[in-house]
Protein backbone atom coordinates (compact mmCIF):
# COMPACT_ATOMS: atom_id res chain seq x y z
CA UNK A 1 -52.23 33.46 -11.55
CA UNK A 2 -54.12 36.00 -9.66
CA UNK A 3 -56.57 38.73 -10.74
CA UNK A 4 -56.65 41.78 -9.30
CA UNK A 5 -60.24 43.79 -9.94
CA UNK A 6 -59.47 47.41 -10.02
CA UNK A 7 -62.67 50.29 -10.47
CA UNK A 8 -62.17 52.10 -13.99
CA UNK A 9 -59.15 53.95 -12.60
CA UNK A 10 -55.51 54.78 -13.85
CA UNK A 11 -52.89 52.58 -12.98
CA UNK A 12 -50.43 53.49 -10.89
CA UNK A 13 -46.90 51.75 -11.31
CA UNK A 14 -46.19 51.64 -7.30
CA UNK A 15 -49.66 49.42 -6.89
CA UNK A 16 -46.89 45.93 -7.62
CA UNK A 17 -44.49 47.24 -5.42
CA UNK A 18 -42.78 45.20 -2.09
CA UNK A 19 -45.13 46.39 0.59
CA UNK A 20 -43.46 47.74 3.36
CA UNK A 21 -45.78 48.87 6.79
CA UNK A 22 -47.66 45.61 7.14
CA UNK A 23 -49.37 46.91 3.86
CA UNK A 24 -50.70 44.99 1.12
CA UNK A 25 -49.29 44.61 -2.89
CA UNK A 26 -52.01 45.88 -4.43
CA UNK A 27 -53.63 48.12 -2.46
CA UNK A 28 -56.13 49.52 -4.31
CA UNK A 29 -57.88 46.48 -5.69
CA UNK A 30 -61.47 46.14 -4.57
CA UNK A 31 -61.53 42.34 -5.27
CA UNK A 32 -58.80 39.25 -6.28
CA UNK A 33 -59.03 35.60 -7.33
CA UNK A 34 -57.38 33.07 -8.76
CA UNK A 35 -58.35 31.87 -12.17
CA UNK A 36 -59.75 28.55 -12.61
CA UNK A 37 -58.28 25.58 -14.87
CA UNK A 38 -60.12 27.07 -18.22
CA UNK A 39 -58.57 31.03 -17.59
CA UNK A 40 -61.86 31.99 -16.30
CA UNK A 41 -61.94 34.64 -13.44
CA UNK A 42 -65.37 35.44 -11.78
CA UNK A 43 -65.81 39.23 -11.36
CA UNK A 44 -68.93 38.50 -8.51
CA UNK A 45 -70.33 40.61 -5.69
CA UNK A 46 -69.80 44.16 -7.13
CA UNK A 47 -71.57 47.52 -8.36
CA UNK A 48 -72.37 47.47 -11.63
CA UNK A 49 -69.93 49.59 -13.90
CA UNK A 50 -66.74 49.28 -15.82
CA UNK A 51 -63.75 47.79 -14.28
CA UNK A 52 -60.08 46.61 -15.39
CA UNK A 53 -58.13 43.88 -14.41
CA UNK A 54 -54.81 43.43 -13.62
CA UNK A 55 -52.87 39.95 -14.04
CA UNK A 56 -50.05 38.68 -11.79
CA UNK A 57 -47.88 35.84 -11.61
CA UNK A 58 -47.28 34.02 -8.48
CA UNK A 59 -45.00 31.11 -7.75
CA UNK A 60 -46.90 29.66 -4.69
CA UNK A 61 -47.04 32.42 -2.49
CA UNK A 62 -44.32 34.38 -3.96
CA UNK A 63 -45.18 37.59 -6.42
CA UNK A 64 -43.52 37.47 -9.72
CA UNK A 65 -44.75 39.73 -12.04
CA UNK A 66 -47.55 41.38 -13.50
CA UNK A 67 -48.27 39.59 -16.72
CA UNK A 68 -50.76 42.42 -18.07
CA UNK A 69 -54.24 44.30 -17.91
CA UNK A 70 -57.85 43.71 -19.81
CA UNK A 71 -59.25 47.02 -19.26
CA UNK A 72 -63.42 47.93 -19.52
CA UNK A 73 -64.69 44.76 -18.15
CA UNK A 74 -68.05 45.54 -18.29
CA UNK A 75 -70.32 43.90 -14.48
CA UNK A 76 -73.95 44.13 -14.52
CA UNK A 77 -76.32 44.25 -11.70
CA UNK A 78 -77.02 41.02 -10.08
CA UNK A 79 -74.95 38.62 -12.59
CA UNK A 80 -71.26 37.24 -12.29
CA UNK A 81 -69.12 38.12 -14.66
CA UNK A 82 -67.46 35.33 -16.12
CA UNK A 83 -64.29 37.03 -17.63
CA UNK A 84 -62.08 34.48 -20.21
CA UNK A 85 -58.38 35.13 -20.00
CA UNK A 86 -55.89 34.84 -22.79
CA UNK A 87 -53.08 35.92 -20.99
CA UNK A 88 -51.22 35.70 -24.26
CA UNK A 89 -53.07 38.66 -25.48
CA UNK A 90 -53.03 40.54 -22.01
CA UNK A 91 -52.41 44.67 -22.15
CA UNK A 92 -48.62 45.80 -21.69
CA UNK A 93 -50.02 48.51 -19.49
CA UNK A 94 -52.88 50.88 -19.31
């Protein structure tokens, strides 16, 4: 699964769509990971502030789906963020 770090922003719908221009899915996230073996995704290297995340599925490189949203992930100045992910208990949408 990979986490997409969005700032405190609404969602738009066309952000998952097939990219078409040599653009990106996505486009609008400011960071992206994988989560480790534990559901753990680092939120490092940014402003402090209030961001949401946005969950998608992959199967290898291949997009599936987005699985949901944690919204008002809350990064302070000079820490990492260590952000646990239930993704049973994921958002439907924001």
């Amino acid at each position: 699964m990979i986490v997409f770090t969005y700032e405190d922003v609404p969602w738009a719908e066309t952000e998952a769509d097939e990219p078409t221009c040599q653009k990106s899915r996505f486009p609008n996230a400011i960071s992206s990971g994988k989560m480790d073996d534990e559901s753990d995704y680092k939120v490092s290297l940014l402003a402090a502030g209030t961001y949401d995340l946005f969950v998608a599925g992959y199967d290898g490189a291949d997009f599936g789906e987005v699985l949901g949203f944690m919204s008002d992930i809350q990064v302070q100045r000079e820490q990492t963020t260590i952000q646990n992910i239930d993704t049973d208990a994921l958002e439907p949408s924001l």
